[in-house]
N, C-alpha and C. Protein backbone atom coordinates (compact mmCIF):
# COMPACT_ATOMS: atom_id res chain seq x y z
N UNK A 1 -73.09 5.18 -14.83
CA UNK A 1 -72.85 3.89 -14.20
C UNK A 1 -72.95 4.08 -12.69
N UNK A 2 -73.56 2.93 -12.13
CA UNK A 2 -74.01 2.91 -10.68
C UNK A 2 -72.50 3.02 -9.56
N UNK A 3 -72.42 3.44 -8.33
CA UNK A 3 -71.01 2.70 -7.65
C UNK A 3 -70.83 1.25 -7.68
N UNK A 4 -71.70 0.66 -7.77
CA UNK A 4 -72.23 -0.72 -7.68
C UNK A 4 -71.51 -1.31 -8.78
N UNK A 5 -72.03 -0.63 -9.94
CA UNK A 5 -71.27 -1.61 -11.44
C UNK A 5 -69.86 -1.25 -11.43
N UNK A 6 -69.46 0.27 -11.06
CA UNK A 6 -68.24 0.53 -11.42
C UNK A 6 -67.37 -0.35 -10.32
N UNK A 7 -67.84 -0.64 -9.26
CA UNK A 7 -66.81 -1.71 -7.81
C UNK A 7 -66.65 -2.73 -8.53
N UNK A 8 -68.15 -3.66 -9.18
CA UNK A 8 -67.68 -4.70 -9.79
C UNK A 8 -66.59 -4.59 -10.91
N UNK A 9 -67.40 -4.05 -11.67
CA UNK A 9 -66.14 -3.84 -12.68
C UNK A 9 -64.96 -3.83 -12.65
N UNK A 10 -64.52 -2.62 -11.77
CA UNK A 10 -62.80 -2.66 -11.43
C UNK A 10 -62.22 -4.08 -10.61
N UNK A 11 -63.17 -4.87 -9.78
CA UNK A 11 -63.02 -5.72 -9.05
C UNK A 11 -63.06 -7.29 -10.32
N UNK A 12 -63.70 -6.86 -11.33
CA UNK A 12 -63.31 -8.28 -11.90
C UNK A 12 -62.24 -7.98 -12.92
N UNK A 13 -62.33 -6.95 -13.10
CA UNK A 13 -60.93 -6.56 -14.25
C UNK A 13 -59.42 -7.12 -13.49
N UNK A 14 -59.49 -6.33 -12.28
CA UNK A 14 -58.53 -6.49 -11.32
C UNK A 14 -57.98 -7.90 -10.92
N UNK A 15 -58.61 -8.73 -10.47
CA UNK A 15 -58.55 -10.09 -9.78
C UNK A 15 -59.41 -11.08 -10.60
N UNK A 16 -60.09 -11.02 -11.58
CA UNK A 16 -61.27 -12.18 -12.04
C UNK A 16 -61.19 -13.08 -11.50
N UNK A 17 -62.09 -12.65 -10.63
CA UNK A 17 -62.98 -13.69 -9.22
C UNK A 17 -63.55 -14.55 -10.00
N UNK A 18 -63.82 -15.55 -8.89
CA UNK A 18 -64.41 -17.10 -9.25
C UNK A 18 -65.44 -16.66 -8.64
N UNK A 19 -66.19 -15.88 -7.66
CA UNK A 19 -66.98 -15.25 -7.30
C UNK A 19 -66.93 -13.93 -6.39
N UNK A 20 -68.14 -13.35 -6.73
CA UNK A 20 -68.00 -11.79 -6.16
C UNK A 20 -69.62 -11.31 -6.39
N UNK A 21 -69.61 -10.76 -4.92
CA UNK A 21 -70.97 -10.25 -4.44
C UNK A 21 -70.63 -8.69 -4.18
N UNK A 22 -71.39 -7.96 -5.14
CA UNK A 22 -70.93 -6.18 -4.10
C UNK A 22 -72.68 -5.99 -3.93
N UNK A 23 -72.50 -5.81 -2.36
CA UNK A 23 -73.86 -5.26 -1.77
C UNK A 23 -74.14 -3.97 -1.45
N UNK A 24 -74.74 -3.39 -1.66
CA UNK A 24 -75.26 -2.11 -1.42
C UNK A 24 -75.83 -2.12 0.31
N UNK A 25 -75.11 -1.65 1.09
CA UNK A 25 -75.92 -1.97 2.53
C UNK A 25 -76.21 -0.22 3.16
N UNK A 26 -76.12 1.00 2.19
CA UNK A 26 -76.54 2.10 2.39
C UNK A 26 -77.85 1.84 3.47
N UNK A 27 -78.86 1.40 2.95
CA UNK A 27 -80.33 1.59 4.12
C UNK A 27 -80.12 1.07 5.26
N UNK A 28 -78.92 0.39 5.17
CA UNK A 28 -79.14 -0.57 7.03
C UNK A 28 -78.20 0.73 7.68
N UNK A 29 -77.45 2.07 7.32
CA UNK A 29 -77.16 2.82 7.77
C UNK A 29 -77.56 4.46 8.02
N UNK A 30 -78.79 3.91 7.12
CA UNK A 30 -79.55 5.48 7.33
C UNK A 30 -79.44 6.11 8.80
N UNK A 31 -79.09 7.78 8.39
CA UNK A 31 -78.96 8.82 9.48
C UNK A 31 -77.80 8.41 10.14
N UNK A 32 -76.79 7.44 9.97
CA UNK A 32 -75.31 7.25 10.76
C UNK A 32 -74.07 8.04 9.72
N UNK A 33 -73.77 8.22 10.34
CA UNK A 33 -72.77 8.87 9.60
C UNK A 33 -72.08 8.28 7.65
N UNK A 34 -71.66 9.51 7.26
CA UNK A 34 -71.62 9.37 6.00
C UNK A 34 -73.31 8.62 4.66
N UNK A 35 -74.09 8.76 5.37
CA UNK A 35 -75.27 8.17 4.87
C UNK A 35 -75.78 9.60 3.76
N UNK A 36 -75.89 9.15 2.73
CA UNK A 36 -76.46 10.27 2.14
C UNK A 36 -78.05 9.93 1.18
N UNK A 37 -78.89 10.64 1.17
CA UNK A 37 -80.22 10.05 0.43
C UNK A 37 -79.67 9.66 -1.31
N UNK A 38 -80.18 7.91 -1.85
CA UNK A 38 -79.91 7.55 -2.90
C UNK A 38 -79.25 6.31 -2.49
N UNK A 39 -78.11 6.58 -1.20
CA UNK A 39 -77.61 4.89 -1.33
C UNK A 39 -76.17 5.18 -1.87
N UNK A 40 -75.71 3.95 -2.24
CA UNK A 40 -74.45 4.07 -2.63
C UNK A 40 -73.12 4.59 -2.06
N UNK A 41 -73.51 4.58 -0.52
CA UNK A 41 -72.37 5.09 0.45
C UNK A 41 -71.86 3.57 1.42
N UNK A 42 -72.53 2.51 1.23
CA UNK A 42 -71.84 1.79 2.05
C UNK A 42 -72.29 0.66 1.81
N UNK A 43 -70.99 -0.70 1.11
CA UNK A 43 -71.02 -1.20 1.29
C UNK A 43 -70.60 -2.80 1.21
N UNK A 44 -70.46 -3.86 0.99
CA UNK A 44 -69.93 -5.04 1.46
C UNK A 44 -69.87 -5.85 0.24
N UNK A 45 -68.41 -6.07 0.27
CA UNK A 45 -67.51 -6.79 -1.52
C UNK A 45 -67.70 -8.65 -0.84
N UNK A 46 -67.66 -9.38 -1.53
CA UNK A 46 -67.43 -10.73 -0.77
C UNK A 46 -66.82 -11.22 -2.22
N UNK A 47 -65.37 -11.72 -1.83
CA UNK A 47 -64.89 -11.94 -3.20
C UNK A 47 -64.13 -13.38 -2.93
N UNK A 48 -64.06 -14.23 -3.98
CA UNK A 48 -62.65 -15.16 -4.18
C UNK A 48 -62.16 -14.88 -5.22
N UNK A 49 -60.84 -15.04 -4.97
CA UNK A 49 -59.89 -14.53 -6.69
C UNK A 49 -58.84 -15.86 -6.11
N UNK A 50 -58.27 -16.26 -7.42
CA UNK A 50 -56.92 -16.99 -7.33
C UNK A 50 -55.39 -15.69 -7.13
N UNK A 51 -55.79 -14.38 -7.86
CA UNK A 51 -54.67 -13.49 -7.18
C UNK A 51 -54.59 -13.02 -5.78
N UNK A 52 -56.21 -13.67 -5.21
CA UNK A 52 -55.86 -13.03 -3.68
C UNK A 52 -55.22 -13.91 -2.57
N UNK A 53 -55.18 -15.60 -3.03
CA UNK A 53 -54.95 -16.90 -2.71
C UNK A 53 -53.30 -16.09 -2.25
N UNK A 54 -52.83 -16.60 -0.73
CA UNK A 54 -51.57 -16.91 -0.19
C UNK A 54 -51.26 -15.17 0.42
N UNK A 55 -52.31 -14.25 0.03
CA UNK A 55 -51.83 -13.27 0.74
C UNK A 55 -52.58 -13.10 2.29
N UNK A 56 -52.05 -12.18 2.73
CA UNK A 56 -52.12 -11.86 4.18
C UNK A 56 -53.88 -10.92 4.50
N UNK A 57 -54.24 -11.38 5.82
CA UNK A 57 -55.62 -10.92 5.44
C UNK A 57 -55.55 -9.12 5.09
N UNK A 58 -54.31 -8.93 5.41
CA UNK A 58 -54.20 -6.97 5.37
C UNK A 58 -53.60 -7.17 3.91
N UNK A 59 -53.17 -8.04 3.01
CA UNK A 59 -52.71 -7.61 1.92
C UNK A 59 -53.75 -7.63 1.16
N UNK A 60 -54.25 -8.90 1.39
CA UNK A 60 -55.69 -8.97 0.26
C UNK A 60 -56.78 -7.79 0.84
N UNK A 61 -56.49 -6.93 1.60
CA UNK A 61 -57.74 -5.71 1.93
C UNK A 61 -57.04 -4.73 1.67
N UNK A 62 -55.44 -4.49 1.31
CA UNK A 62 -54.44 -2.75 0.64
C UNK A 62 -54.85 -3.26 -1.00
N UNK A 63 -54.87 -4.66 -1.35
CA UNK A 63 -55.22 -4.84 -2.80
C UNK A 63 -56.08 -4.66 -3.14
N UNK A 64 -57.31 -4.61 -2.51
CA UNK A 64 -58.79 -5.03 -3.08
C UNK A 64 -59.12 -3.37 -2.79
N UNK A 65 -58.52 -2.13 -1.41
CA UNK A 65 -58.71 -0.90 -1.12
C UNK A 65 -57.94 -0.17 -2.19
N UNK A 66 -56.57 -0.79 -2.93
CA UNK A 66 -55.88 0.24 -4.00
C UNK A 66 -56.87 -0.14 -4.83
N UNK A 67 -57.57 -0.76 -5.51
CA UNK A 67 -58.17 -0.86 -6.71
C UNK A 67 -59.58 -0.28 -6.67
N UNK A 68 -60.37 -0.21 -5.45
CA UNK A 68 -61.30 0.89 -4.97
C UNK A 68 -60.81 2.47 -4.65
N UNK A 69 -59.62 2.66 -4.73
CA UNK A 69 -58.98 3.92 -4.17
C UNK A 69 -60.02 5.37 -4.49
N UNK A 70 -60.41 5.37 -5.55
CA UNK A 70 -60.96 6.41 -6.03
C UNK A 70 -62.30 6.81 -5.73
N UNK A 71 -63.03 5.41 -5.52
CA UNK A 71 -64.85 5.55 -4.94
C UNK A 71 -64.24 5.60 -3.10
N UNK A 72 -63.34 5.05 -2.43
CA UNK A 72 -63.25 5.39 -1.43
C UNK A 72 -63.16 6.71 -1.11
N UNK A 73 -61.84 7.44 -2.14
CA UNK A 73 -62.06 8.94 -1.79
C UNK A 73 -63.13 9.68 -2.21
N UNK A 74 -64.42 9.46 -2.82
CA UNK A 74 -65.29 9.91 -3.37
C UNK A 74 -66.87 9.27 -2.62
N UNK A 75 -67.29 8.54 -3.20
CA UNK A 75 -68.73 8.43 -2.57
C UNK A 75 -68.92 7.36 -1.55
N UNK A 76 -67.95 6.38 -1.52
CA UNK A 76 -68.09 5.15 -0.54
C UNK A 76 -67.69 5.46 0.87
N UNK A 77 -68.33 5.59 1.65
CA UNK A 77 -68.15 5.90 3.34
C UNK A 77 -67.19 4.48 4.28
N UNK A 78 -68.19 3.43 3.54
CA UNK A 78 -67.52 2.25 4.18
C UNK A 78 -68.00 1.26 3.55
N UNK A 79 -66.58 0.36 3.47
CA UNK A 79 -66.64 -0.83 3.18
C UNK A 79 -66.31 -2.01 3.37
N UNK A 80 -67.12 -3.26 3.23
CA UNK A 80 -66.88 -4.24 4.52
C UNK A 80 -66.20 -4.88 3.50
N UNK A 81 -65.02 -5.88 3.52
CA UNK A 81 -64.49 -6.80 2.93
C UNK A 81 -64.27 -8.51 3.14
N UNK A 82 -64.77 -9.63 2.39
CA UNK A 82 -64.77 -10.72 2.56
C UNK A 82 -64.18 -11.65 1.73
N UNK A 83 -63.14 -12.19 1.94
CA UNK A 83 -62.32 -13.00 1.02
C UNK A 83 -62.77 -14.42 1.28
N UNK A 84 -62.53 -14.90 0.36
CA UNK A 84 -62.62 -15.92 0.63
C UNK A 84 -62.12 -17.06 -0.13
């Protein structure tokens, strides 16, 4: 399984969004740091959930970062977050 399916995945298990985009933006960072050949090092969630509704913009990004915890410590360099 891709980082790609496994973000979604944990991300709709987690919150089942009313919508959710995970982008792969690895090539717009080639040769910057953490970039590795293949992809899959960086990149940008755009989500709405009704569990993320009324929290704080740092709570809905420790919620949406604990449930990524594991690809963060592993292959994801960076990731951009968008609630909405």
């Amino acid at each position: 399984m891709s980082v790609k399916e496994t973000i979604t995945d944990k991300l709709t298990a987690a919150f089942s969004p009313t919508r959710l985009e995970v982008i792969d933006e690895s090539e717009q960072h080639h040769g910057h740091a953490g970039w590795r050949e293949g992809g899959e090092t960086h990149f940008r969630v755009k989500i709405s959930s009704p569990g993320l509704a009324g929290l704080s913009r740092v709570e809905r990004h420790r919620q949406i970062m604990g449930v990524l915890q594991a690809e963060l410590a592993g292959p994801v360099h960076a990731l951009a977050i968008e609630v909405n």
